[in-house]
N, C-alpha and C. Protein backbone atom coordinates (compact mmCIF):
# COMPACT_ATOMS: atom_id res chain seq x y z
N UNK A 1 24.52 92.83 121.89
CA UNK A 1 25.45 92.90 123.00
C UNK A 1 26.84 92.61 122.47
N UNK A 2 27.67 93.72 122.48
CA UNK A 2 28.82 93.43 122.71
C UNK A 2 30.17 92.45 123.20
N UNK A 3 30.51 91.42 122.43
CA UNK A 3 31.57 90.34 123.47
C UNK A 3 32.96 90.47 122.83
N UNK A 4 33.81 91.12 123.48
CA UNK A 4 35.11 91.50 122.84
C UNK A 4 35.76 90.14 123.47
N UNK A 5 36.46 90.05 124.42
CA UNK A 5 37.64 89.14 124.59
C UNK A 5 36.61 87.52 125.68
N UNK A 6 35.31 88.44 126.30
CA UNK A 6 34.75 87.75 126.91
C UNK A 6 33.94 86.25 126.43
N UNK A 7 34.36 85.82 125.76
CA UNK A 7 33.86 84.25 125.12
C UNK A 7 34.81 83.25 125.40
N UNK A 8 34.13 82.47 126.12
CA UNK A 8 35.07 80.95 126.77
C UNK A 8 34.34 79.82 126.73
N UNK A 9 35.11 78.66 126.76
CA UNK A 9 33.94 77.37 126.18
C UNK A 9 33.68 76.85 127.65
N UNK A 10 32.73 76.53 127.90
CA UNK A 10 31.87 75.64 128.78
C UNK A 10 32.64 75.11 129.92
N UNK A 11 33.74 74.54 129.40
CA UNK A 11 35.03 73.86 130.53
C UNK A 11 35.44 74.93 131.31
N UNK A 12 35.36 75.93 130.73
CA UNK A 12 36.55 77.19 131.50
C UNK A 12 35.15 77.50 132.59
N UNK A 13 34.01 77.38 132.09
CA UNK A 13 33.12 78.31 133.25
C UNK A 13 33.55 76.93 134.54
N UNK A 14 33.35 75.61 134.39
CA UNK A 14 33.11 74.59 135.11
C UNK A 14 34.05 75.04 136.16
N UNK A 15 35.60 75.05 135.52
CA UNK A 15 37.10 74.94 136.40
C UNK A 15 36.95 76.70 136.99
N UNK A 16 36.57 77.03 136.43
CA UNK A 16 36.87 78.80 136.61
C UNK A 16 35.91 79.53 137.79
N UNK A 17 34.98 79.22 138.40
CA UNK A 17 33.96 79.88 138.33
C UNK A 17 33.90 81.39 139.58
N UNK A 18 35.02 80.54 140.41
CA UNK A 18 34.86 81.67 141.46
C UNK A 18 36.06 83.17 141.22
N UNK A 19 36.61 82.55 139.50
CA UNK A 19 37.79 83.61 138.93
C UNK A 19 36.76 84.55 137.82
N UNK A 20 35.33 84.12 137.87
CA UNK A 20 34.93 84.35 136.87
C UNK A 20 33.75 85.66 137.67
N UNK A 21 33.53 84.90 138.48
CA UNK A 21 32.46 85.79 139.26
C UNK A 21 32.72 87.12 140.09
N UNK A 22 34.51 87.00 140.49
CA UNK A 22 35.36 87.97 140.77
C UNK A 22 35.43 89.09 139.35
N UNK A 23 35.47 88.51 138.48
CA UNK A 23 35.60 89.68 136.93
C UNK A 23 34.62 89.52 136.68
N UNK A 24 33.55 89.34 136.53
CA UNK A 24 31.94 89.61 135.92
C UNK A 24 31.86 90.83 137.00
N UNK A 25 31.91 90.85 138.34
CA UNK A 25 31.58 91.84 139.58
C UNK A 25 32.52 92.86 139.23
N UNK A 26 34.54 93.25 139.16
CA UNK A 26 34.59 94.16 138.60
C UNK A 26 34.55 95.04 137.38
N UNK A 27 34.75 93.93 136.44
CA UNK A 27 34.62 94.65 134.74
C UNK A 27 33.47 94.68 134.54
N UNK A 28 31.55 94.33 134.90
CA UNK A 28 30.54 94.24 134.85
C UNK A 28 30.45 94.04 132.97
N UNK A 29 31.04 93.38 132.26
CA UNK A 29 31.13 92.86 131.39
C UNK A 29 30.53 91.51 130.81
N UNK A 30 29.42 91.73 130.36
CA UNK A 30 29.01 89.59 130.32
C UNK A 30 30.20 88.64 129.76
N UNK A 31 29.95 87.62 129.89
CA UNK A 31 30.68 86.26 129.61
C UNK A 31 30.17 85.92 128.60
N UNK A 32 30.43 85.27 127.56
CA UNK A 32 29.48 83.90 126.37
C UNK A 32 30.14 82.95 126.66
N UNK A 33 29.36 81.74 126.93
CA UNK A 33 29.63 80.46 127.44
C UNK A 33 29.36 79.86 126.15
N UNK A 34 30.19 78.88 125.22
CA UNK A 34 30.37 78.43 123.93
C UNK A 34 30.67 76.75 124.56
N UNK A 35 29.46 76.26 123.99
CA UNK A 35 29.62 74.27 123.87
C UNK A 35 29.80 73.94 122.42
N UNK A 36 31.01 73.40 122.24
CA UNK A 36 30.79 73.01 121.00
C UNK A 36 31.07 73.95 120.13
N UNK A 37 31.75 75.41 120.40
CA UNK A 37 31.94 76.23 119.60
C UNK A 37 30.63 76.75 119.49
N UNK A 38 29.85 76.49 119.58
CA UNK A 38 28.07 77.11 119.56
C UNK A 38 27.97 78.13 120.77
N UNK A 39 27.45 79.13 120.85
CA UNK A 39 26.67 79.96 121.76
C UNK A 39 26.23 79.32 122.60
N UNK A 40 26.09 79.64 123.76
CA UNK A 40 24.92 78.36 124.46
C UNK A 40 24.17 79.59 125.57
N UNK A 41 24.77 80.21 126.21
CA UNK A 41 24.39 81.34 127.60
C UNK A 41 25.63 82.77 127.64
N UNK A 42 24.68 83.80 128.51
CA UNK A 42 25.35 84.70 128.75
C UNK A 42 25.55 84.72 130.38
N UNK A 43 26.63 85.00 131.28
CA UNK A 43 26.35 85.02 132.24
C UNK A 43 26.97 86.49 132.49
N UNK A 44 25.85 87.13 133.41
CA UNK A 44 26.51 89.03 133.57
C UNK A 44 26.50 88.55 135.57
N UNK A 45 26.97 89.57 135.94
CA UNK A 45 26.62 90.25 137.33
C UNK A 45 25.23 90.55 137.41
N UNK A 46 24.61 90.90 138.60
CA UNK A 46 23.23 91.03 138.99
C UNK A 46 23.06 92.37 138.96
N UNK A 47 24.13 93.42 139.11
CA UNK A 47 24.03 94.79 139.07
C UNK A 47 23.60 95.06 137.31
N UNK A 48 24.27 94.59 136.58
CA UNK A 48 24.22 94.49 135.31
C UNK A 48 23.00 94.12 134.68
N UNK A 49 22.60 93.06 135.19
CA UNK A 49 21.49 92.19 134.84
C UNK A 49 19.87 93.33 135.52
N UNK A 50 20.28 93.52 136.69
CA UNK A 50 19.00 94.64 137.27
C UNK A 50 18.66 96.21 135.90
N UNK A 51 19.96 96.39 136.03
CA UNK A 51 20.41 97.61 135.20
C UNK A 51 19.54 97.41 133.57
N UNK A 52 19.72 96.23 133.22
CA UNK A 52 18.96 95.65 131.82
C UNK A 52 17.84 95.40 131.46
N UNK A 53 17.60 95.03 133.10
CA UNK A 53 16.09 94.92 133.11
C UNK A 53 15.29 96.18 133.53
N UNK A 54 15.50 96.69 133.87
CA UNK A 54 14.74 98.38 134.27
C UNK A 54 14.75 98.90 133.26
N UNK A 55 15.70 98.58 131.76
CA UNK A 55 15.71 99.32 130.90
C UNK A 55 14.95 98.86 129.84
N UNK A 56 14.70 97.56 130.31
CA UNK A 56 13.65 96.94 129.01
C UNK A 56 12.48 97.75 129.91
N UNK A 57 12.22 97.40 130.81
CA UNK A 57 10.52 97.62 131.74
C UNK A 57 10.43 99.41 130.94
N UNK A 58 11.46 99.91 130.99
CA UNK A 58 11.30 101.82 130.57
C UNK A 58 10.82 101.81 128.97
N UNK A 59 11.27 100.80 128.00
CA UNK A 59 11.31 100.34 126.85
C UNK A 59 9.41 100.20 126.35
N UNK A 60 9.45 98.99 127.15
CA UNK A 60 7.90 99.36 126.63
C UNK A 60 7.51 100.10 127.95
N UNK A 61 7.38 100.62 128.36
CA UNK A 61 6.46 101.49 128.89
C UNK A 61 6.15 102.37 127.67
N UNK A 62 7.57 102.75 127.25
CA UNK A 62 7.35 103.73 125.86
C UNK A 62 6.65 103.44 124.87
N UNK A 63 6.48 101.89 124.63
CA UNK A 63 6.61 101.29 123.41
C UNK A 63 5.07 101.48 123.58
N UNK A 64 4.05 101.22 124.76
CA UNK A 64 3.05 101.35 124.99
C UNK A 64 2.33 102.51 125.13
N UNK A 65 3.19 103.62 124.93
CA UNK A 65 2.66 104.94 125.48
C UNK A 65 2.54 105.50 123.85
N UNK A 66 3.22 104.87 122.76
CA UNK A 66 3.46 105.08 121.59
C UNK A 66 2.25 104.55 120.99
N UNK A 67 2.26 102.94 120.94
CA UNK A 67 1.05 102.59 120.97
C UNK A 67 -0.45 103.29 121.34
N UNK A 68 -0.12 103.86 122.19
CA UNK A 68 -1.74 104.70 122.79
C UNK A 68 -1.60 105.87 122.25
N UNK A 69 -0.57 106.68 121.66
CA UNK A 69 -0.80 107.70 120.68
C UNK A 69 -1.32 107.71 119.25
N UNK A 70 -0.68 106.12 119.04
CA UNK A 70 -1.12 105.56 117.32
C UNK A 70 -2.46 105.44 117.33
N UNK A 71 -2.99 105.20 118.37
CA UNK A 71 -4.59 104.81 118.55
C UNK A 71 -5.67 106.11 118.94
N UNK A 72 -4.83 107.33 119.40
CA UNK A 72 -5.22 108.47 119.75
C UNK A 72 -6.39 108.51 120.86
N UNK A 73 -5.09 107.55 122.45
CA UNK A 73 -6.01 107.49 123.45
C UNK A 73 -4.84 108.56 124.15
N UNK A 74 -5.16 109.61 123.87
CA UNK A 74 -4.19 110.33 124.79
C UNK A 74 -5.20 112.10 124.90
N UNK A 75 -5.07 112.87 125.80
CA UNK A 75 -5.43 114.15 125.76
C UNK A 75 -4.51 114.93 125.67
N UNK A 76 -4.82 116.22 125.39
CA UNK A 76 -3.55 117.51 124.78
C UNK A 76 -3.35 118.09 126.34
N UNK A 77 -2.30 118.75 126.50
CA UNK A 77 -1.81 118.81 127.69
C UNK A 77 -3.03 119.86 128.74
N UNK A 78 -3.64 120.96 127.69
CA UNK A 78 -4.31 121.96 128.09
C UNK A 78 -5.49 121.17 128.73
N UNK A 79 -6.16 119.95 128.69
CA UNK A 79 -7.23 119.64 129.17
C UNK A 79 -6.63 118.96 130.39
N UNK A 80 -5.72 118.06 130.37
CA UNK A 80 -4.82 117.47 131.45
C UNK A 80 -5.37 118.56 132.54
N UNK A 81 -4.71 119.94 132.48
CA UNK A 81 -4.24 120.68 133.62
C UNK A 81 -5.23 121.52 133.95
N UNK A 82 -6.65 121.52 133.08
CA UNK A 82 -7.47 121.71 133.22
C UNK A 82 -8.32 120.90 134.45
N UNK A 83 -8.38 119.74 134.15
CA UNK A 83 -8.90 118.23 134.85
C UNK A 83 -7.88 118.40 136.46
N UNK A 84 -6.82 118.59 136.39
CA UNK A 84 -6.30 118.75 137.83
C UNK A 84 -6.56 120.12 138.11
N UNK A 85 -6.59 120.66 138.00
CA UNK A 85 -7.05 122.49 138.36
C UNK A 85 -8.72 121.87 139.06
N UNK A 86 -9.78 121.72 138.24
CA UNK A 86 -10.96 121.21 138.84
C UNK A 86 -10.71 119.82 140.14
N UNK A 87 -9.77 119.00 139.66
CA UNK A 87 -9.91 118.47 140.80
C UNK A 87 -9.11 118.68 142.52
N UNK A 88 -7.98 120.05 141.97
CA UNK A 88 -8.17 120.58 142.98
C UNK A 88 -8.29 121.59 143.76
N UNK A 89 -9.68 122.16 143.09
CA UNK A 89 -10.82 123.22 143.22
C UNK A 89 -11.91 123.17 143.06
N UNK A 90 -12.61 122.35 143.43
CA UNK A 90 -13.51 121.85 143.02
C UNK A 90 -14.94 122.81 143.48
């Protein structure tokens, strides 16, 4: 993930928060929250955060569908449409 100008230490989220939640909502840009100069959290918007997560859930779906090819649990398309043709004509 990307953090260009968006990294502020811990104090700024405390004093800041309702200046912060106004620009997380229009720039949909995450924050890095730094204690100590250390990393500590990311805080995004919820549009952002939904958006990230649908894209992991699409991620493995793949990652699993890959998996079941490596293992060669899959059929060739011609029997697929075969199997729905019989089931609906039975």
């Amino acid at each position: 993930m990307k953090f260009s100008s968006q990294i502020k230490p811990i104090s700024y989220l405390k004093s800041h928060t309702a200046e912060i939640v106004k620009n997380l909502s229009e720039s949909r840009e995450p924050l890095l929250i730094t204690q100590n100069g250390e990393a500590k959290l990311v805080v995004m918007d919820v549009k952002s955060y939904e958006e990230q997560e649908e894209t992991l859930a699409l991620l493995k779906i793949l990652a699993l569908g890959n998996r079941e090819i490596e293992q060669g649990k899959f059929l060739d398309a011609e029997t697929v449409f075969a199997e729905l043709d019989e089931l609906d004509h039975p």
